[in-house]
PDB file of N, CA and C in Angstrom:
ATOM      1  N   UNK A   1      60.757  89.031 144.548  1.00  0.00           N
ATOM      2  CA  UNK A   1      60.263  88.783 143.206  1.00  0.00           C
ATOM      3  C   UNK A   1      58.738  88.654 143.180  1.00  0.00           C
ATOM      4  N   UNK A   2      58.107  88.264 144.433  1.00  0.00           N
ATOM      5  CA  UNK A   2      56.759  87.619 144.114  1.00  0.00           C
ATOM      6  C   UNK A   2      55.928  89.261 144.090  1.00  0.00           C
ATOM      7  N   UNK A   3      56.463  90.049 145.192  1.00  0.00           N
ATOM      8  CA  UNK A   3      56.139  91.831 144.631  1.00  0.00           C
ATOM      9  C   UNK A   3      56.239  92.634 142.981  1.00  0.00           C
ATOM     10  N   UNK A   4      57.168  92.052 142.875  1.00  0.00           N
ATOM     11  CA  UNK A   4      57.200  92.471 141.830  1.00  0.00           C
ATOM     12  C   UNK A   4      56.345  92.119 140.207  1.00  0.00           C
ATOM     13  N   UNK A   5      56.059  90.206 140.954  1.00  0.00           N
ATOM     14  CA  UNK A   5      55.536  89.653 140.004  1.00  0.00           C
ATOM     15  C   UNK A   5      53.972  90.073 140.097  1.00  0.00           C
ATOM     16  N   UNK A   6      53.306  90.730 141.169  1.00  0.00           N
ATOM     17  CA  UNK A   6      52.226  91.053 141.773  1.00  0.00           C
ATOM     18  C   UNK A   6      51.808  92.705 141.057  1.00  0.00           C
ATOM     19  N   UNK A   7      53.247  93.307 140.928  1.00  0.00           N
ATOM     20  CA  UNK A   7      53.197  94.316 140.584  1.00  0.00           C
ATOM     21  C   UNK A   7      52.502  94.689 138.301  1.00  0.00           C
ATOM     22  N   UNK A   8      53.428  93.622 138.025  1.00  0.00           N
ATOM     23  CA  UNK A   8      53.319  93.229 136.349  1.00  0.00           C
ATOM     24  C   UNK A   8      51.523  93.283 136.330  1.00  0.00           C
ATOM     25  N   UNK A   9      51.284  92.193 137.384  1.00  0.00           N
ATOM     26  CA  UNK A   9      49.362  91.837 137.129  1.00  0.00           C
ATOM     27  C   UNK A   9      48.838  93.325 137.153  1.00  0.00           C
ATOM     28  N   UNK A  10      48.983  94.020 138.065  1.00  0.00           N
ATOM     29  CA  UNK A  10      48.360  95.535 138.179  1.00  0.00           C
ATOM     30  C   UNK A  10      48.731  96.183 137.282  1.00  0.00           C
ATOM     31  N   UNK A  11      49.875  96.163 136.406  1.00  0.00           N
ATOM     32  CA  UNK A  11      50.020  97.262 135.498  1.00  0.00           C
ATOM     33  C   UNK A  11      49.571  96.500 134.036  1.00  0.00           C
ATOM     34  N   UNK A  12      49.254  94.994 134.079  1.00  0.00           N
ATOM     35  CA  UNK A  12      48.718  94.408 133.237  1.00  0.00           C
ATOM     36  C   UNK A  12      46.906  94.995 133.092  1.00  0.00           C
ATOM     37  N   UNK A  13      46.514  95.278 134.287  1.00  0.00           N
ATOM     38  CA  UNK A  13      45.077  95.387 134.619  1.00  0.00           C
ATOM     39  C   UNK A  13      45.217  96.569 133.754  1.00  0.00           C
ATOM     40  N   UNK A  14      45.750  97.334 134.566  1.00  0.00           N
ATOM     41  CA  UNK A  14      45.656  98.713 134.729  1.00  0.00           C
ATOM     42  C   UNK A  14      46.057  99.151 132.944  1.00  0.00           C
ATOM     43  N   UNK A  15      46.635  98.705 132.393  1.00  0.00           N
ATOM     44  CA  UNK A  15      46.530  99.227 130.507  1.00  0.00           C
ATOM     45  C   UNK A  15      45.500  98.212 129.897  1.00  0.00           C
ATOM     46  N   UNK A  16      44.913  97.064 130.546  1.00  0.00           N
ATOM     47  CA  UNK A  16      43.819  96.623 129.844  1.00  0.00           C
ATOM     48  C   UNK A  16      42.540  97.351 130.376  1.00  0.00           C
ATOM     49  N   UNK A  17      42.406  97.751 131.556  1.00  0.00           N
ATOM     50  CA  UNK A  17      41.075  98.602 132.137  1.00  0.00           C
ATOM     51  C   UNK A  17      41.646  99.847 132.706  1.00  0.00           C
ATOM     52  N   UNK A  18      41.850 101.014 132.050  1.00  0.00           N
ATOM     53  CA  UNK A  18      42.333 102.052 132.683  1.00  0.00           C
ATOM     54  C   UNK A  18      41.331 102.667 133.493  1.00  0.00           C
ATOM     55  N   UNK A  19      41.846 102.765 134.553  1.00  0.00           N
ATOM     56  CA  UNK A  19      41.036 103.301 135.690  1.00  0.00           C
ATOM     57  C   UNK A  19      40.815 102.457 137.177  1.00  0.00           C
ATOM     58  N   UNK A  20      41.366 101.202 136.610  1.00  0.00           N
ATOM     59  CA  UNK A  20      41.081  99.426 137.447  1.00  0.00           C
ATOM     60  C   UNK A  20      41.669 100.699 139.019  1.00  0.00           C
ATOM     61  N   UNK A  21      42.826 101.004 139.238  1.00  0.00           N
ATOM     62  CA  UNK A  21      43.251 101.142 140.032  1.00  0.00           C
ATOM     63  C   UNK A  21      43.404 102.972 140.364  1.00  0.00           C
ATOM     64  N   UNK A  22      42.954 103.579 141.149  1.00  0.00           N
ATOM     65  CA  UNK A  22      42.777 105.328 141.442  1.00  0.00           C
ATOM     66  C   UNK A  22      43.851 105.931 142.247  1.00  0.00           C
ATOM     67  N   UNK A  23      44.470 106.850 141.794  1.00  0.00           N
ATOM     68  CA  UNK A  23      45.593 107.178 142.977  1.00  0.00           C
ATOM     69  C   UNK A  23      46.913 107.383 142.552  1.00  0.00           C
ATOM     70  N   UNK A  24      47.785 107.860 142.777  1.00  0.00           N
ATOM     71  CA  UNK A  24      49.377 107.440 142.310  1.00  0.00           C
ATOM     72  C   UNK A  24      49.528 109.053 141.766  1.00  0.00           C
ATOM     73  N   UNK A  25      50.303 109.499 141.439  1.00  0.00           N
ATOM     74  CA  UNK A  25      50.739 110.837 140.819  1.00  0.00           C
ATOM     75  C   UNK A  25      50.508 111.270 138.973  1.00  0.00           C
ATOM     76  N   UNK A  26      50.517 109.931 138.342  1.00  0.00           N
ATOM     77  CA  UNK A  26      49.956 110.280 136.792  1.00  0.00           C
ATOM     78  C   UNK A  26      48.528 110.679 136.643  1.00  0.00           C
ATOM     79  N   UNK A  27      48.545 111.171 135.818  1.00  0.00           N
ATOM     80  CA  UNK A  27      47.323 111.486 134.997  1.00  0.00           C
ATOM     81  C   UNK A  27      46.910 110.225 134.663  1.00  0.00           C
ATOM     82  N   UNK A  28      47.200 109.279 133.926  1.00  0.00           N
ATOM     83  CA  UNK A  28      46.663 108.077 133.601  1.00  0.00           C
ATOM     84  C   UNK A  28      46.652 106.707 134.784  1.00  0.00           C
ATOM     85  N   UNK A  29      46.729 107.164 135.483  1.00  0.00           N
ATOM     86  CA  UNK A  29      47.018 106.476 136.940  1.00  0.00           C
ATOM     87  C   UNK A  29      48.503 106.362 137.450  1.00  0.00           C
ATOM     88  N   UNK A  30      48.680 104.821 137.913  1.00  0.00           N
ATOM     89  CA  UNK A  30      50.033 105.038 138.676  1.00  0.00           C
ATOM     90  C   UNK A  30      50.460 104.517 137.486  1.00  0.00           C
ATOM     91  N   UNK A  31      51.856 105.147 138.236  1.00  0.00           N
ATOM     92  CA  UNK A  31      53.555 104.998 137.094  1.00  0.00           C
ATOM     93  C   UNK A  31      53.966 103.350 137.557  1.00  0.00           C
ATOM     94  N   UNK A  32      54.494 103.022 137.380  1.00  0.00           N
ATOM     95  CA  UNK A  32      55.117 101.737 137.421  1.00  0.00           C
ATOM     96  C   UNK A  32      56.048 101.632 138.574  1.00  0.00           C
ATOM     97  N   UNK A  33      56.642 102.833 138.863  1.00  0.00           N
ATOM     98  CA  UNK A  33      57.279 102.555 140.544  1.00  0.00           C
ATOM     99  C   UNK A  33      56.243 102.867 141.523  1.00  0.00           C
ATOM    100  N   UNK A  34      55.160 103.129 141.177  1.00  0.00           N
ATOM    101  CA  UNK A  34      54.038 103.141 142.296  1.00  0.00           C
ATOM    102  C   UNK A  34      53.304 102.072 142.176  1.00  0.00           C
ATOM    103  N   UNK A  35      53.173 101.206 141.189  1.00  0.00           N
ATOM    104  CA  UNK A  35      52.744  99.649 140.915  1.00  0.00           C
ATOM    105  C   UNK A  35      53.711  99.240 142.108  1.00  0.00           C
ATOM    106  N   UNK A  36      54.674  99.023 141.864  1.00  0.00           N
ATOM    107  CA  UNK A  36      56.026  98.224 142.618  1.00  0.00           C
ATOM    108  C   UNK A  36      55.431  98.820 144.404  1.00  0.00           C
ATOM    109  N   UNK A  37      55.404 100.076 144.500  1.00  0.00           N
ATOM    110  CA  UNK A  37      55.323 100.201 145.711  1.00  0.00           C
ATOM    111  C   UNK A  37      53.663 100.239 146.176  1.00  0.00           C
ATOM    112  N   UNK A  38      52.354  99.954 145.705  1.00  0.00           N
ATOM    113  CA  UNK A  38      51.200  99.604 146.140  1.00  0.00           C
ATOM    114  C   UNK A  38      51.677  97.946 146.442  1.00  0.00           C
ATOM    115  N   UNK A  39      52.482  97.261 145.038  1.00  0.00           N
ATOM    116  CA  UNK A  39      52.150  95.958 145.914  1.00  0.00           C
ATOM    117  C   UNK A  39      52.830  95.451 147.054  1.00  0.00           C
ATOM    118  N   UNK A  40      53.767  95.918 147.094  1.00  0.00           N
ATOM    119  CA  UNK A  40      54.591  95.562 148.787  1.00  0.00           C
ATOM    120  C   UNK A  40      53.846  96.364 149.430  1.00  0.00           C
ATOM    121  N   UNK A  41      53.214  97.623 149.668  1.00  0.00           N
ATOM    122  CA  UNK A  41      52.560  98.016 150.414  1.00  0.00           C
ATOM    123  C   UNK A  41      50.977  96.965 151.015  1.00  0.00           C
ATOM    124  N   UNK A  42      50.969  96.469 149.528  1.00  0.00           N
ATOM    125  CA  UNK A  42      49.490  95.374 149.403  1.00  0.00           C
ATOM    126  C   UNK A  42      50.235  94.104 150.507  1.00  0.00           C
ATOM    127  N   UNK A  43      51.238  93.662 150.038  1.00  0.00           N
ATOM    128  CA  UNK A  43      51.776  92.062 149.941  1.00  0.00           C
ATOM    129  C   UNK A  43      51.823  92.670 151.813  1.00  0.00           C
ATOM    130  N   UNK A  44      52.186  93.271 152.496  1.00  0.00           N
ATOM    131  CA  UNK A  44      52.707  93.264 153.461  1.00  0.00           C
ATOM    132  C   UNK A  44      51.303  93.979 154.462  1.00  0.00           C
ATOM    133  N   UNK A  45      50.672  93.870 153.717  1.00  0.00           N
ATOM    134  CA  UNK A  45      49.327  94.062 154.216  1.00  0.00           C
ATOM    135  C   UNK A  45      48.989  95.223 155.099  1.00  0.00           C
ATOM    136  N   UNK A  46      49.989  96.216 154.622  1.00  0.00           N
ATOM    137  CA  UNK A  46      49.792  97.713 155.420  1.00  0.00           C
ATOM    138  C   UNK A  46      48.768  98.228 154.702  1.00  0.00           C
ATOM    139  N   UNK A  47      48.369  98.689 153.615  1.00  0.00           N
ATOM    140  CA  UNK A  47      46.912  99.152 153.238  1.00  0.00           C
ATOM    141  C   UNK A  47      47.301 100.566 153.359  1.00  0.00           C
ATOM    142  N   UNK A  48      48.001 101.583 152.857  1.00  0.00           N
ATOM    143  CA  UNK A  48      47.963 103.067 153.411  1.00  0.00           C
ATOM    144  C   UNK A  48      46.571 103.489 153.066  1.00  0.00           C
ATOM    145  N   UNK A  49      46.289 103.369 151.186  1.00  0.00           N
ATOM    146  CA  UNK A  49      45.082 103.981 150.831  1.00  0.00           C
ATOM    147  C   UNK A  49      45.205 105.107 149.440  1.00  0.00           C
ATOM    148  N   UNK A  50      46.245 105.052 149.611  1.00  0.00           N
ATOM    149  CA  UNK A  50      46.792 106.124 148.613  1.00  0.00           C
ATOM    150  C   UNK A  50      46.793 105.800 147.099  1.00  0.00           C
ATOM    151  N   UNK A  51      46.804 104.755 147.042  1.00  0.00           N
ATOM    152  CA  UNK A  51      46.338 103.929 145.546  1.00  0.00           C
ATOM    153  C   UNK A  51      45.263 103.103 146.134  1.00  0.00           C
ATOM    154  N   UNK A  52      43.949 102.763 144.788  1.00  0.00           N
ATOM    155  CA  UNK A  52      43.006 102.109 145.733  1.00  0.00           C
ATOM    156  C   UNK A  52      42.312 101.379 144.602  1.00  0.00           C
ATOM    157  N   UNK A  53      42.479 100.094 144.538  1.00  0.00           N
ATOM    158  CA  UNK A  53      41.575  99.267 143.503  1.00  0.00           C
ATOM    159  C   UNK A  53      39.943  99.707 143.152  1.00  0.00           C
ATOM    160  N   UNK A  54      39.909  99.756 141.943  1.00  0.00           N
ATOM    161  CA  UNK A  54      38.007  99.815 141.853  1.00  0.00           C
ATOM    162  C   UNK A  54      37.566  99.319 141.035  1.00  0.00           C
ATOM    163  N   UNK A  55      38.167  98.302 140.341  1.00  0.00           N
ATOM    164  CA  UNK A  55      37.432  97.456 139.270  1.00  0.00           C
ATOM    165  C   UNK A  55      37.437  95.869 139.936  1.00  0.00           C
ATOM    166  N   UNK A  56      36.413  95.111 139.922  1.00  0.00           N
ATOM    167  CA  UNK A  56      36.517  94.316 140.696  1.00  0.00           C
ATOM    168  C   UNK A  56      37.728  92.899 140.386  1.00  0.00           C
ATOM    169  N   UNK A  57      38.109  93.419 139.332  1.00  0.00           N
ATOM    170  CA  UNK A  57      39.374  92.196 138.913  1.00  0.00           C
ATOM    171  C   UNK A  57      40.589  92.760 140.131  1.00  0.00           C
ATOM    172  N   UNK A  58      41.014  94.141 140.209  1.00  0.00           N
ATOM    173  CA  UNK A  58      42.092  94.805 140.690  1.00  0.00           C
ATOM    174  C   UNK A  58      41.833  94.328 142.297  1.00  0.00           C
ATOM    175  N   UNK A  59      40.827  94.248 142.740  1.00  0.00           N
ATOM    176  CA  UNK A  59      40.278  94.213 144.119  1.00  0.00           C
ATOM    177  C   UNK A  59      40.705  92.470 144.615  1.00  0.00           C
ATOM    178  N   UNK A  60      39.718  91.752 143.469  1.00  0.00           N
ATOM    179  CA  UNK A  60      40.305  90.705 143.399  1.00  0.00           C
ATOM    180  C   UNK A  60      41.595  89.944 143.475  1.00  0.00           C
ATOM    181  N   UNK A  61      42.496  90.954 142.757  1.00  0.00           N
ATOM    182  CA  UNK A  61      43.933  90.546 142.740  1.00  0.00           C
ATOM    183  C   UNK A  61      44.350  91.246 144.335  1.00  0.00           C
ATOM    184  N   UNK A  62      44.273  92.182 144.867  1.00  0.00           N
ATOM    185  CA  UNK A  62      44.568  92.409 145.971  1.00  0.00           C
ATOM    186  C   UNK A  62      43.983  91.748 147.059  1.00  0.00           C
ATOM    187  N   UNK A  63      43.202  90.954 147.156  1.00  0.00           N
ATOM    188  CA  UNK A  63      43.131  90.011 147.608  1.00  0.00           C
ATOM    189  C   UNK A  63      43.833  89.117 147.784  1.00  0.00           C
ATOM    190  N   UNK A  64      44.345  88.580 146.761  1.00  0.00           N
ATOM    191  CA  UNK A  64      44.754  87.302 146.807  1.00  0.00           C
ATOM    192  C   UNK A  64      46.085  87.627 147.032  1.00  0.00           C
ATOM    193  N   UNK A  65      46.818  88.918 147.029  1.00  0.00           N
ATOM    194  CA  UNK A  65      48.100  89.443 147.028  1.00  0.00           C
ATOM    195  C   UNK A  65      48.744  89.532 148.693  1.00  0.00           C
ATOM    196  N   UNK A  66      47.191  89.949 149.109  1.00  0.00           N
ATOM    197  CA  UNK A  66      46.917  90.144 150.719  1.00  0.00           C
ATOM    198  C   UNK A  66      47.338  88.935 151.462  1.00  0.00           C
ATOM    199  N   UNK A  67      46.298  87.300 150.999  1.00  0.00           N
ATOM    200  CA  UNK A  67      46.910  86.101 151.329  1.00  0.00           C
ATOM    201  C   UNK A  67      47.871  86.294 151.172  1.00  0.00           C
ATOM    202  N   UNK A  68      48.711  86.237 149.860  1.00  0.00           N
ATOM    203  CA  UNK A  68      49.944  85.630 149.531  1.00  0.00           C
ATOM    204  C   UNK A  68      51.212  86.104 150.455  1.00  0.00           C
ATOM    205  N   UNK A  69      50.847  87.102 150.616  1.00  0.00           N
ATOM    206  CA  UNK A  69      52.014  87.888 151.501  1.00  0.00           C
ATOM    207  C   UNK A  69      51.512  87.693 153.224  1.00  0.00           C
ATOM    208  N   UNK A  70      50.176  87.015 153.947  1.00  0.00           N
ATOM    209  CA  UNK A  70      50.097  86.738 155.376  1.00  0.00           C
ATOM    210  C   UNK A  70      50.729  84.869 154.777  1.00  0.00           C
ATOM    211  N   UNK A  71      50.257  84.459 153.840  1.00  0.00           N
ATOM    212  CA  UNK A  71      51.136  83.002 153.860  1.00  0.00           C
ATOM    213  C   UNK A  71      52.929  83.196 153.635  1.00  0.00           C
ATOM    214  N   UNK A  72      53.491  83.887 153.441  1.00  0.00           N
ATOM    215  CA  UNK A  72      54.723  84.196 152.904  1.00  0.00           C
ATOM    216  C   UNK A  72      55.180  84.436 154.203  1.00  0.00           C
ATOM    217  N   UNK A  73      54.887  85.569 154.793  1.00  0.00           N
ATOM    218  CA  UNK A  73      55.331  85.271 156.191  1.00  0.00           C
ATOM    219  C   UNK A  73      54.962  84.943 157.368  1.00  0.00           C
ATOM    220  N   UNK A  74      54.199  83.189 157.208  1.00  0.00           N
ATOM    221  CA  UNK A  74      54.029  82.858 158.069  1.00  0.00           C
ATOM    222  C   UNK A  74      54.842  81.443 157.901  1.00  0.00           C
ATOM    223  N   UNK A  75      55.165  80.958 156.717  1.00  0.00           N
ATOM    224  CA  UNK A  75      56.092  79.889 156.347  1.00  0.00           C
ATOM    225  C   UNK A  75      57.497  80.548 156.554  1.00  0.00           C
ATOM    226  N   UNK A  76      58.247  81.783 156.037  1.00  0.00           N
ATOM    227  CA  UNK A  76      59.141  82.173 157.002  1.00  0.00           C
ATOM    228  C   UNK A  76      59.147  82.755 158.243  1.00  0.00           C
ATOM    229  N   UNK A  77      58.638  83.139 159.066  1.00  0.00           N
ATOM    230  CA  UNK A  77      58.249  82.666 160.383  1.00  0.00           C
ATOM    231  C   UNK A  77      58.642  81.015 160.765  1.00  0.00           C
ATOM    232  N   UNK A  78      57.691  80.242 160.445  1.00  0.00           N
ATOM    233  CA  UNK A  78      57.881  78.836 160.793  1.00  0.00           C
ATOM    234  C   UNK A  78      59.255  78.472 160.523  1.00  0.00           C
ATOM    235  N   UNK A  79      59.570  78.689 159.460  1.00  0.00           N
ATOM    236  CA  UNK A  79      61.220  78.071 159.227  1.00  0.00           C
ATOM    237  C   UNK A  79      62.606  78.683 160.315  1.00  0.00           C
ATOM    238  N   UNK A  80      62.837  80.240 160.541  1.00  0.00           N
ATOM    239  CA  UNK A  80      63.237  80.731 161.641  1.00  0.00           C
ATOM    240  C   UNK A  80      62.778  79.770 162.863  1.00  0.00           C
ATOM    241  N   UNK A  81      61.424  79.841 163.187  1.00  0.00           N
ATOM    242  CA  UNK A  81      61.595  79.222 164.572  1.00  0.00           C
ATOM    243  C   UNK A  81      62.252  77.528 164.648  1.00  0.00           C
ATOM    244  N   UNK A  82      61.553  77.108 163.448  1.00  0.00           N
ATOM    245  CA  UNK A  82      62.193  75.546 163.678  1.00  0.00           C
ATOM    246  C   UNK A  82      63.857  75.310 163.167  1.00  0.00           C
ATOM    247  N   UNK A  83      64.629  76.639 162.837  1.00  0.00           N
ATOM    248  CA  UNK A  83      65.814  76.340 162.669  1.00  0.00           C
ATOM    249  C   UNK A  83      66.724  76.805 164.468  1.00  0.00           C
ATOM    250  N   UNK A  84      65.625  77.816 164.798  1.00  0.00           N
ATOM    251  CA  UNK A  84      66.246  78.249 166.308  1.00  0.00           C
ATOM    252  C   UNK A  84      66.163  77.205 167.348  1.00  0.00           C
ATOM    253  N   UNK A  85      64.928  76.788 167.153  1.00  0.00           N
ATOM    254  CA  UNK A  85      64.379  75.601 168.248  1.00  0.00           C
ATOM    255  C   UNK A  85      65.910  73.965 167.698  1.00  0.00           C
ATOM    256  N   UNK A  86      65.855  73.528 166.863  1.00  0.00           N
ATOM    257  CA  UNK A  86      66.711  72.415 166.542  1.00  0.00           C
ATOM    258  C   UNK A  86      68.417  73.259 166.741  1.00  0.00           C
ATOM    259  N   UNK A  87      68.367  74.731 166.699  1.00  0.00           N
ATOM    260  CA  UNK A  87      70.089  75.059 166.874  1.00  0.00           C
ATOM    261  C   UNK A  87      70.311  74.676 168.552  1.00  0.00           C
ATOM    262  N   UNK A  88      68.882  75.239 169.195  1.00  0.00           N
ATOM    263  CA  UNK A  88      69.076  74.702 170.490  1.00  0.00           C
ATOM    264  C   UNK A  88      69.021  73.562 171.357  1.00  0.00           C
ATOM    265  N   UNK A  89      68.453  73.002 170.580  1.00  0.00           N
ATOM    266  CA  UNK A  89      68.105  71.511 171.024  1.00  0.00           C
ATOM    267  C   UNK A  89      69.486  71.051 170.589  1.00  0.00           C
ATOM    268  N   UNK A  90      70.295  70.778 169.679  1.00  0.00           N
ATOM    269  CA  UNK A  90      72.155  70.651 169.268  1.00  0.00           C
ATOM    270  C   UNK A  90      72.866  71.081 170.298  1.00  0.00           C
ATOM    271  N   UNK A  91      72.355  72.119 170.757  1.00  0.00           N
ATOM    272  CA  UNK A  91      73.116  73.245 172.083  1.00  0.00           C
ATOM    273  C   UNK A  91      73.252  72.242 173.100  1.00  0.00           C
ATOM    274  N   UNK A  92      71.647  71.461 173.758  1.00  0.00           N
ATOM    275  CA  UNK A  92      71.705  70.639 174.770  1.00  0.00           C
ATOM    276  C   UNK A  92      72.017  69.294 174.461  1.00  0.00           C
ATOM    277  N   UNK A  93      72.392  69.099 173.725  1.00  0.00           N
ATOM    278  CA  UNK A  93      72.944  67.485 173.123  1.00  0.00           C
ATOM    279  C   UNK A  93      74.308  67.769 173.130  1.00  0.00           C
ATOM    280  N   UNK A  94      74.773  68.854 172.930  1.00  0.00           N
ATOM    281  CA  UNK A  94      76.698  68.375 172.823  1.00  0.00           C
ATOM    282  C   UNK A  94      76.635  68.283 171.784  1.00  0.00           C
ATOM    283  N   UNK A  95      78.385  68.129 171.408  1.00  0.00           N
ATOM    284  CA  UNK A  95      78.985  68.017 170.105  1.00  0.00           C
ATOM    285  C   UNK A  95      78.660  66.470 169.762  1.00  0.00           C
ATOM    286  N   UNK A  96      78.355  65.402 170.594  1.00  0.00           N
ATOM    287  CA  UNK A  96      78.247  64.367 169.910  1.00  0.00           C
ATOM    288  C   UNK A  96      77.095  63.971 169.689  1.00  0.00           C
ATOM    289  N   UNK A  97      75.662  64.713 170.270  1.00  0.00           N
ATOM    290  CA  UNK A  97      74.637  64.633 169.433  1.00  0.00           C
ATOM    291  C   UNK A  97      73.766  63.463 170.771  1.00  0.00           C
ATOM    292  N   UNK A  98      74.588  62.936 171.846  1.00  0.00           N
ATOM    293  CA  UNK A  98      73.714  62.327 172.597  1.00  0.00           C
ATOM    294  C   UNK A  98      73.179  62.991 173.561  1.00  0.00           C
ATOM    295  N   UNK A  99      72.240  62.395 174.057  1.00  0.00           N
ATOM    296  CA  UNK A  99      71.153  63.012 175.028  1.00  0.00           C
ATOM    297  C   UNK A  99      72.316  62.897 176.506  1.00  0.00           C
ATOM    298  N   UNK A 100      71.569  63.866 177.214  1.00  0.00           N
ATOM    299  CA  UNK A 100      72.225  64.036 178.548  1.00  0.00           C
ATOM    300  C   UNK A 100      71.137  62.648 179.624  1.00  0.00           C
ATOM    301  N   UNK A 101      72.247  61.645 180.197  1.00  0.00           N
ATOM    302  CA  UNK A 101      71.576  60.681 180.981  1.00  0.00           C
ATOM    303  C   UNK A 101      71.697  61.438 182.026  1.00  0.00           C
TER     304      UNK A 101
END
């Protein structure tokens, strides 16, 4: 959802400043499934190039799209490891949860 919600801001830009963003297959810029797919391309911080911000609001927002998606998966990251690390630490405790004397 947060791609998608990333996606609305760019096509918000993009009919208030036509031109904010260069690239995509329309004549009037990108279509709306190329919104959807610059910002997971943005959020996940691959960068192909093929759509390319140039108004400095659009740049701006890809920015902050850039964070949002290295913080996104770095809090899931963290949650995986601290659910693997505590499944194993249960592993060496036994079913009853006490420590090995």
């Amino acid at each position: 959802m947060l791609g998608l919600t990333w996606a609305v801001a760019y096509g918000a830009i993009e009919l208030s400043w036509p031109g904010s963003l260069s690239g995509g297959s329309g004549p009037a810029g990108p279509t709306s499934c190329e919104l959807i797919y610059f910002s997971y391309v943005t959020m996940m911080t691959i960068g192909y190039g093929d759509i390319v911000p140039t108004s400095p609001l659009s740049r701006l927002l890809v920015v902050f799209e850039g964070f949002a998606g290295m913080t996104l998966t770095s809090v899931v990251l963290a949650v995986l490891v601290a659910k693997t690390l505590r499944a194993a630490d249960e592993g060496r405790r036994g079913p009853g949860g006490a420590g090995a004397s």
